[in-house]
N, C-alpha and C. Protein backbone atom coordinates (compact mmCIF):
# COMPACT_ATOMS: atom_id res chain seq x y z
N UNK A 1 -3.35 -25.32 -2.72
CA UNK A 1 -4.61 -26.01 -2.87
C UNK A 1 -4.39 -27.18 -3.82
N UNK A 2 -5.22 -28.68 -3.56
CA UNK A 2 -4.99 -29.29 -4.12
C UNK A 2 -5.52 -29.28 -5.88
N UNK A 3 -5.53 -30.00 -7.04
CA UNK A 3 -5.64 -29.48 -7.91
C UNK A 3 -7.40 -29.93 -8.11
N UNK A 4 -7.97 -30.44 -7.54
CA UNK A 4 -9.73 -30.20 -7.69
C UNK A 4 -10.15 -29.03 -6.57
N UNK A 5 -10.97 -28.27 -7.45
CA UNK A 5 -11.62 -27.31 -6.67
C UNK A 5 -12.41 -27.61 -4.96
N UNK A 6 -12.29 -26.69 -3.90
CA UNK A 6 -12.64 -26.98 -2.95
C UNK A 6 -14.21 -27.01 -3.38
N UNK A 7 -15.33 -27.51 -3.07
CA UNK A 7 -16.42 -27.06 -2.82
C UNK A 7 -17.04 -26.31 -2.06
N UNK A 8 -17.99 -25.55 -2.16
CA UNK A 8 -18.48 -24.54 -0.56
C UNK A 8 -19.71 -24.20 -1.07
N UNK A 9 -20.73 -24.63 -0.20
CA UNK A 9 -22.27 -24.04 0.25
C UNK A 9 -22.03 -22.99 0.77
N UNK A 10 -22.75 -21.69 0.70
CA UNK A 10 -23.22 -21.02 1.06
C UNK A 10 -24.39 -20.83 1.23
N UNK A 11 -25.35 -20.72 2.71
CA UNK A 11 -26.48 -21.06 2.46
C UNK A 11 -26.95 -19.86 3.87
N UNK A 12 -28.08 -19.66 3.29
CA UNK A 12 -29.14 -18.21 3.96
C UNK A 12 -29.87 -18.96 5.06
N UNK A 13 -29.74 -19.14 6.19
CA UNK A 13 -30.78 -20.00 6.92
C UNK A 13 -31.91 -19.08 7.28
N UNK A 14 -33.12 -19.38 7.73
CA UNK A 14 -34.45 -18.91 8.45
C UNK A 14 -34.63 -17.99 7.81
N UNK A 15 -35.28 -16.77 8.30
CA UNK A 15 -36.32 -15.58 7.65
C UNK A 15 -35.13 -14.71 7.33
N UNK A 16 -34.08 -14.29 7.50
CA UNK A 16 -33.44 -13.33 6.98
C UNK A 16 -33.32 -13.02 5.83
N UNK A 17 -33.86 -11.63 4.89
CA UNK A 17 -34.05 -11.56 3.60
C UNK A 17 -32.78 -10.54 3.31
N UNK A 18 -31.88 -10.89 3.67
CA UNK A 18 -30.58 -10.08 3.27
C UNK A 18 -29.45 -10.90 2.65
N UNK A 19 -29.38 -10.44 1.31
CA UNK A 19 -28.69 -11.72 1.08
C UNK A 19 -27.19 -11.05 0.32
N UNK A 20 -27.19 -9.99 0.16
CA UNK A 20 -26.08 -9.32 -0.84
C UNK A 20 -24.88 -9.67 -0.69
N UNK A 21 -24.73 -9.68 1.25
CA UNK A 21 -23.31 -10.12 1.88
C UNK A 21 -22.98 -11.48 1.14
N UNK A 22 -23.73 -12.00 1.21
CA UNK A 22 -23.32 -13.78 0.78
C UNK A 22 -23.08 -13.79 -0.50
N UNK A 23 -23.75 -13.17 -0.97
CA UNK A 23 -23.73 -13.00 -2.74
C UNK A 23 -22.31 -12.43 -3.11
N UNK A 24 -21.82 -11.56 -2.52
CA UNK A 24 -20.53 -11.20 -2.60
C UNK A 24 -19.69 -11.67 -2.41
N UNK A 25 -20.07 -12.69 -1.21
CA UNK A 25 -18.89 -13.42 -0.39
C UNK A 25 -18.97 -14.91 -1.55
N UNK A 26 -20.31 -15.18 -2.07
CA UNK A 26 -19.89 -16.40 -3.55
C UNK A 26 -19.21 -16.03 -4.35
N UNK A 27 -19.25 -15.01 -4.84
CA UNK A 27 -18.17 -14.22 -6.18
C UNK A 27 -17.09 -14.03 -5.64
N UNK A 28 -16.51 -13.65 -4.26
CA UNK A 28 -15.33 -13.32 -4.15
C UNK A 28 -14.59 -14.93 -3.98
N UNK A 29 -15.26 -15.99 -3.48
CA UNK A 29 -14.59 -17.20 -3.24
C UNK A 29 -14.96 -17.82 -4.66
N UNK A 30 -15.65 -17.26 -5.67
CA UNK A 30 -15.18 -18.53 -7.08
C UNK A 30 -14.23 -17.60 -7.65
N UNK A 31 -14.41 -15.83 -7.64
CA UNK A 31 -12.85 -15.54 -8.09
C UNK A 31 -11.27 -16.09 -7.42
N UNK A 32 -11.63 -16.70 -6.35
CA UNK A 32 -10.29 -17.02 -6.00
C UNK A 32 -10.43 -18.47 -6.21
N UNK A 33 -11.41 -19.64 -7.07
CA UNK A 33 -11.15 -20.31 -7.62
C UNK A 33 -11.62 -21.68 -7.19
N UNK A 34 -12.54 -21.62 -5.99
CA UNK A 34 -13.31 -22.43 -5.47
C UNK A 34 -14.48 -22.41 -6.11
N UNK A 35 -15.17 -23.83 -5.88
CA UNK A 35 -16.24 -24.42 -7.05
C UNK A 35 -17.45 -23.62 -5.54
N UNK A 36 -18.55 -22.67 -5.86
CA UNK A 36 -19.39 -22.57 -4.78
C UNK A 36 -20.63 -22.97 -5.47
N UNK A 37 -21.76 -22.99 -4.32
CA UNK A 37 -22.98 -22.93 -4.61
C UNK A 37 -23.61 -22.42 -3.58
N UNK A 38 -24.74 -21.50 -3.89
CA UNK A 38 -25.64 -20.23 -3.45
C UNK A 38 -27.15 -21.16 -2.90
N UNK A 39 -27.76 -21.08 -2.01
CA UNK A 39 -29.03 -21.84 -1.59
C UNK A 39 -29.82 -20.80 -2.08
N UNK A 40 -30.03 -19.49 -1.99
CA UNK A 40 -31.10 -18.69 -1.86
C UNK A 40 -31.63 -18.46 -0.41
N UNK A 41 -32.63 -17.43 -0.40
CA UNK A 41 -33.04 -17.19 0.94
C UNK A 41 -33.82 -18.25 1.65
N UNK A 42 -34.03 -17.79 2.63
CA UNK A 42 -35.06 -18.59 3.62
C UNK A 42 -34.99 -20.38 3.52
N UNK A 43 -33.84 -20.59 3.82
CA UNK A 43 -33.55 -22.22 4.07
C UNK A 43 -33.78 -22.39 5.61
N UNK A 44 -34.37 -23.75 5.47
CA UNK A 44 -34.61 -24.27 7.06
C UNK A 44 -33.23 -24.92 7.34
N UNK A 45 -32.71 -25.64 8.73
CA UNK A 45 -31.40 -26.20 8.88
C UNK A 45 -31.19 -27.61 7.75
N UNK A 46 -32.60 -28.30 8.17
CA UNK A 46 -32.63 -29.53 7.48
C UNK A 46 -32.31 -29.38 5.44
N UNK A 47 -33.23 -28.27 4.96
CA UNK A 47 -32.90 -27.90 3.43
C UNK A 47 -31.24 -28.01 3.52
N UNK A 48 -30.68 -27.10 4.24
CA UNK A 48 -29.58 -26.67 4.17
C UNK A 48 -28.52 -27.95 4.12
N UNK A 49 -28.99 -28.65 4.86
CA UNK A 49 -27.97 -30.06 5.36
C UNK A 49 -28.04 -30.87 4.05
N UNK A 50 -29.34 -31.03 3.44
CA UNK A 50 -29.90 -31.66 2.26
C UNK A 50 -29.10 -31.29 0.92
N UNK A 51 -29.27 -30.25 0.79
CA UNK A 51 -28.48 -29.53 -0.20
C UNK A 51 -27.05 -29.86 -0.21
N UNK A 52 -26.18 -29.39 0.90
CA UNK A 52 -24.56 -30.06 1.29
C UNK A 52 -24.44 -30.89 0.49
N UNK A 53 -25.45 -32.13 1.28
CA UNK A 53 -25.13 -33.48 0.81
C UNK A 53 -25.35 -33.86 -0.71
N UNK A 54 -26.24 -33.13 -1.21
CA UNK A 54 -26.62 -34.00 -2.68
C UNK A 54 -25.63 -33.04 -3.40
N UNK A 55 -25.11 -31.63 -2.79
CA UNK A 55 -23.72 -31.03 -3.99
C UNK A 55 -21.84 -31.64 -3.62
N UNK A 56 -22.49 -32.65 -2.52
CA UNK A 56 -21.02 -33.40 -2.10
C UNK A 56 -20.21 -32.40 -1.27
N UNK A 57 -20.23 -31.40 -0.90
CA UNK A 57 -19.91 -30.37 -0.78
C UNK A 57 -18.54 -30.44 0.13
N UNK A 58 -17.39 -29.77 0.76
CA UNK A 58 -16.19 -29.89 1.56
C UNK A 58 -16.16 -28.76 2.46
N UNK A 59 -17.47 -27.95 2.18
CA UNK A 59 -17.00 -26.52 3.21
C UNK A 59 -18.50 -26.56 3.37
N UNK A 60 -19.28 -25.98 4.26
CA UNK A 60 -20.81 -25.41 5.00
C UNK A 60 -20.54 -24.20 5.10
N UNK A 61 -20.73 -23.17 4.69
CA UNK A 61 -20.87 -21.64 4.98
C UNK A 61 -22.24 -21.19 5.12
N UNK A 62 -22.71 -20.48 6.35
CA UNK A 62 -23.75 -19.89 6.64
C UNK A 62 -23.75 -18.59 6.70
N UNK A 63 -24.34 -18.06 6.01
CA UNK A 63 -24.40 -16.49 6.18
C UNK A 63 -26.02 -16.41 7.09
N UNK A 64 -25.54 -15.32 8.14
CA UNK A 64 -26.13 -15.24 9.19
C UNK A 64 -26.53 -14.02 9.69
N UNK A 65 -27.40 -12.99 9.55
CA UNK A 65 -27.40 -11.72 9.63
C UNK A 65 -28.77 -11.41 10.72
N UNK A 66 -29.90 -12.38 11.20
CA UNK A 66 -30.72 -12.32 12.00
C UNK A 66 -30.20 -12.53 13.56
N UNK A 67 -29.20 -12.76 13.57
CA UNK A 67 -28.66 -13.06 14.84
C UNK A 67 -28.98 -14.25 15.54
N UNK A 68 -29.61 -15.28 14.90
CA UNK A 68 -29.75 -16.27 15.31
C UNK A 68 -29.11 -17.76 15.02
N UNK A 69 -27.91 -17.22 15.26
CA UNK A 69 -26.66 -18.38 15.19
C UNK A 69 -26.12 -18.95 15.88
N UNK A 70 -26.87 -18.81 16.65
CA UNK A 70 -26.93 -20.07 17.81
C UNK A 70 -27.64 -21.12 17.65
N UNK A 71 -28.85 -20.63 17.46
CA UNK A 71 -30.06 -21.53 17.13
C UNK A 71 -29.77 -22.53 15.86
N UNK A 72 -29.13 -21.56 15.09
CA UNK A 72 -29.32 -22.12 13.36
C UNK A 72 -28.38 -23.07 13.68
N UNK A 73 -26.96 -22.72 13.94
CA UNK A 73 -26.20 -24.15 14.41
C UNK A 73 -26.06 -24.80 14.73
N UNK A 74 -26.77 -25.05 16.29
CA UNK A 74 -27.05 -26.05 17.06
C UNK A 74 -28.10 -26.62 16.29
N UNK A 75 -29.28 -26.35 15.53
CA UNK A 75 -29.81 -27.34 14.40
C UNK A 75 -29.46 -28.18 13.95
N UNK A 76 -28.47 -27.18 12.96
CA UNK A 76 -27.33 -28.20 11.76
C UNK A 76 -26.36 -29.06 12.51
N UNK A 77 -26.10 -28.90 14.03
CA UNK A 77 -25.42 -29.45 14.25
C UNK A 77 -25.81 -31.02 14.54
N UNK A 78 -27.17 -30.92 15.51
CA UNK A 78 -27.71 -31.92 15.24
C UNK A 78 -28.29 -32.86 14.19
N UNK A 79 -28.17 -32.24 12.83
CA UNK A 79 -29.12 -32.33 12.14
C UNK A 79 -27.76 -33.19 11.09
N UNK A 80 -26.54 -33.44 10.68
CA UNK A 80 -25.56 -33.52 10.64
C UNK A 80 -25.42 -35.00 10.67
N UNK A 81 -25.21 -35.35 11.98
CA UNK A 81 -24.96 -37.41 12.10
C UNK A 81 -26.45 -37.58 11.35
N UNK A 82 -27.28 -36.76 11.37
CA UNK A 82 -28.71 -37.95 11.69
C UNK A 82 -28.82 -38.08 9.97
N UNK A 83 -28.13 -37.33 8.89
CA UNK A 83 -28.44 -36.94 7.34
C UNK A 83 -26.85 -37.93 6.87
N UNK A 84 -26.12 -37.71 7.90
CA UNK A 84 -24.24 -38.55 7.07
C UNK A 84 -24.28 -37.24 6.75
N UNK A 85 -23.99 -35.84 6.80
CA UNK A 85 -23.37 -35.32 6.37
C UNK A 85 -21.98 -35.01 7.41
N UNK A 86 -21.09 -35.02 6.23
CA UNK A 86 -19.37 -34.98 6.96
C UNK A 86 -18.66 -33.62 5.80
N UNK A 87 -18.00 -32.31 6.58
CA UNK A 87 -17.89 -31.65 5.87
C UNK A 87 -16.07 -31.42 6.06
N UNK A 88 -15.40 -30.87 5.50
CA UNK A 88 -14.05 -30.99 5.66
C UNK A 88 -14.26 -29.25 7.19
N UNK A 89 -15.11 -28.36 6.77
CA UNK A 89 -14.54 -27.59 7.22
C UNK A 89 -16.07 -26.98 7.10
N UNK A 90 -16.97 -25.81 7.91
CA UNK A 90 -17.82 -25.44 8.80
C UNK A 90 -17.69 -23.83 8.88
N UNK A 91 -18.34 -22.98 8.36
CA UNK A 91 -18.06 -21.75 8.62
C UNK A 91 -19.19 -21.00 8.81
N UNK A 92 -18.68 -19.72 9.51
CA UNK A 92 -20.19 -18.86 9.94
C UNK A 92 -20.17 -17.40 9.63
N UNK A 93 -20.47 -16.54 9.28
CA UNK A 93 -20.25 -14.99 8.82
C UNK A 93 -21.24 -14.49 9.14
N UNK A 94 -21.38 -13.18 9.12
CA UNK A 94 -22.68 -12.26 9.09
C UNK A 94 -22.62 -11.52 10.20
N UNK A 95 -23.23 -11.01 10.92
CA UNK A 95 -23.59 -11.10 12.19
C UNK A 95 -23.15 -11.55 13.28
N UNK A 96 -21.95 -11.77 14.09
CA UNK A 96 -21.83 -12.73 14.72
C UNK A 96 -21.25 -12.19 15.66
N UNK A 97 -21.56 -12.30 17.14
CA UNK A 97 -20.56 -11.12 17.96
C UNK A 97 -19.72 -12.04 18.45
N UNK A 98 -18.81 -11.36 18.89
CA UNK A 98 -17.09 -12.57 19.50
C UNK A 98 -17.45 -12.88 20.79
N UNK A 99 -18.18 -12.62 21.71
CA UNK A 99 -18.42 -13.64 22.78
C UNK A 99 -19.39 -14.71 22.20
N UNK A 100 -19.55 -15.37 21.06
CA UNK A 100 -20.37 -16.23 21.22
C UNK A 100 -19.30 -17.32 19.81
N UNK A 101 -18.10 -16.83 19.85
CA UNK A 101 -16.85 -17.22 18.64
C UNK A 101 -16.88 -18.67 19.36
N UNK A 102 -16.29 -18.94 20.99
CA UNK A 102 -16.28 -19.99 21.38
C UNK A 102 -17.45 -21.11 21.61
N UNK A 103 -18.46 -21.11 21.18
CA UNK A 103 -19.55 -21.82 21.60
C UNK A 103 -19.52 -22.23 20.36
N UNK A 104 -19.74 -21.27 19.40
CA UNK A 104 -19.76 -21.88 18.08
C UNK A 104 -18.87 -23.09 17.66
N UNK A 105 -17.33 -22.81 17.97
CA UNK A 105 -16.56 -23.97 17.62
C UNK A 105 -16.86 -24.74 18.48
N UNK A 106 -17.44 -25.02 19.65
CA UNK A 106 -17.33 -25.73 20.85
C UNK A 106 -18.49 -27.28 19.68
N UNK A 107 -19.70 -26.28 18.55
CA UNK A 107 -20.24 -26.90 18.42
C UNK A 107 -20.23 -27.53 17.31
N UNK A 108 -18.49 -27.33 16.70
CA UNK A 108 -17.89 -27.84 15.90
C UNK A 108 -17.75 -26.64 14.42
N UNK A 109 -17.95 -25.64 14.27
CA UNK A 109 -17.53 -24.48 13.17
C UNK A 109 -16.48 -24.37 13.71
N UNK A 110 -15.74 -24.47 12.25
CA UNK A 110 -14.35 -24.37 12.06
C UNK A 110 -13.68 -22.95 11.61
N UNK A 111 -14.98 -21.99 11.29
CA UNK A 111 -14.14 -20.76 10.81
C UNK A 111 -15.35 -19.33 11.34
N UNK A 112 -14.94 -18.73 12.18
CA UNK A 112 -16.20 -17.82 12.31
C UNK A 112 -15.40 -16.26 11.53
N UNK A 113 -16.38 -15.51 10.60
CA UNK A 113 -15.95 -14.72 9.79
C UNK A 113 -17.14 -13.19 9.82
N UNK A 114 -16.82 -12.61 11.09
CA UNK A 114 -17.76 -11.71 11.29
C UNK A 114 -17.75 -10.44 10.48
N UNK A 115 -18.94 -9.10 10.28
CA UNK A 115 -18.39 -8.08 9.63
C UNK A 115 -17.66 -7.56 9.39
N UNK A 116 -16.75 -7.00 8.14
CA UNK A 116 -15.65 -6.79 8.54
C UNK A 116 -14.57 -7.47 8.16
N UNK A 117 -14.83 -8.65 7.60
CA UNK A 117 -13.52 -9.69 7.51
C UNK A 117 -13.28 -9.71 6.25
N UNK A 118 -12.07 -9.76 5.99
CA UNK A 118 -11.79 -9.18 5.15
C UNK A 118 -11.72 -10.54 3.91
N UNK A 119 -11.80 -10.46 2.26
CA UNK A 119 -12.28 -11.75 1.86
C UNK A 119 -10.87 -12.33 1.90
N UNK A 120 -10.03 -11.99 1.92
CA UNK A 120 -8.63 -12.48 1.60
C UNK A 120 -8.36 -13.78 2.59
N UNK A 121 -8.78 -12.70 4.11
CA UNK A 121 -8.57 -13.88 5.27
C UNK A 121 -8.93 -15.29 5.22
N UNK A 122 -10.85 -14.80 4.45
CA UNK A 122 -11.87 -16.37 4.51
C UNK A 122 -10.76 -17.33 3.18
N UNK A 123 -10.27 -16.50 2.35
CA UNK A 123 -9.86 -17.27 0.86
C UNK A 123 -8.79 -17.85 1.78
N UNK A 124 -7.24 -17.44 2.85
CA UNK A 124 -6.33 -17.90 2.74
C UNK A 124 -6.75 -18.90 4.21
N UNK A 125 -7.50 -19.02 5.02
CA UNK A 125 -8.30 -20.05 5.59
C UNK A 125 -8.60 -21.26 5.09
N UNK A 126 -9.53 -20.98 4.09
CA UNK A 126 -10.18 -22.09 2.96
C UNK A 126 -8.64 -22.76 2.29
N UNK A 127 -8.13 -22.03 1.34
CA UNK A 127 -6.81 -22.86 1.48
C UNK A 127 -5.96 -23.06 2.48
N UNK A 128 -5.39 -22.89 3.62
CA UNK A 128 -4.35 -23.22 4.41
C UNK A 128 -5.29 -24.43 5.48
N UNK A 129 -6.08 -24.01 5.61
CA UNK A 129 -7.08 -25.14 6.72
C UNK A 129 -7.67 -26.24 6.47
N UNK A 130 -8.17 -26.11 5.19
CA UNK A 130 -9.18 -26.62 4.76
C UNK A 130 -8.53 -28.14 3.12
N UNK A 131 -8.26 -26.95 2.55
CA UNK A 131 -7.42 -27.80 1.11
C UNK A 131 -6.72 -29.05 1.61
């Protein structure tokens, strides 16, 4: 990794009030030494894009546990040129079943990280892909 910290949003989109996974998944990526920041619950796509941009941010992480990550992405995805936000790298967790792994990148996420994954994988991703 280079010697400034990566940045990474993590951010709760729509009504899902589950937030522990993400909360864990911020502590386990600033123990391994990345600069993060936490949105809180119930962000719309547009908050979410807003936020990115004014923390400069190099990574988008969505934690996603309503199952609606399709929807939420294709938002942000649009939502993206129309704000200038440009991110090094795009990620999705939570919830996420593997027939829907390819659509996601199709719509530009760069890392899909379903239940289960282990934090080591998302940490040596974030550095080998991303840094």
């Amino acid at each position: 990794m280079s010697s400034e910290k990566l940045k990474i949003l993590i951010a709760k989109p729509g009504l899902d009030g589950h937030d522990v996974g993400a909360k864990v998944v911020v502590r386990a990526l600033m123990d391994a030494g990345f600069e993060v920041f936490y949105t809180g619950l119930r962000k719309t796509p547009e908050e979410i894009v807003k936020i990115a941009i004014e923390k400069e941010v190099d990574v988008l992480g969505l934690s996603i546990l309503s199952g609606s990550h399709m929807s939420v992405c294709e938002s942000i995805r649009g939502l993206m040129p129309e704000y200038g936000l440009k991110v090094k790298a795009w990620i999705v967790g939570g919830n996420v079943p593997h027939k829907d792994f390819d659509d996601l990148k199709a719509l530009g996420v760069s890392g899909v990280f379903p239940f289960g994954t282990n934090f080591q994988a998302m940490i040596n991703f974030l550095n080998e892909e991303v840094s």
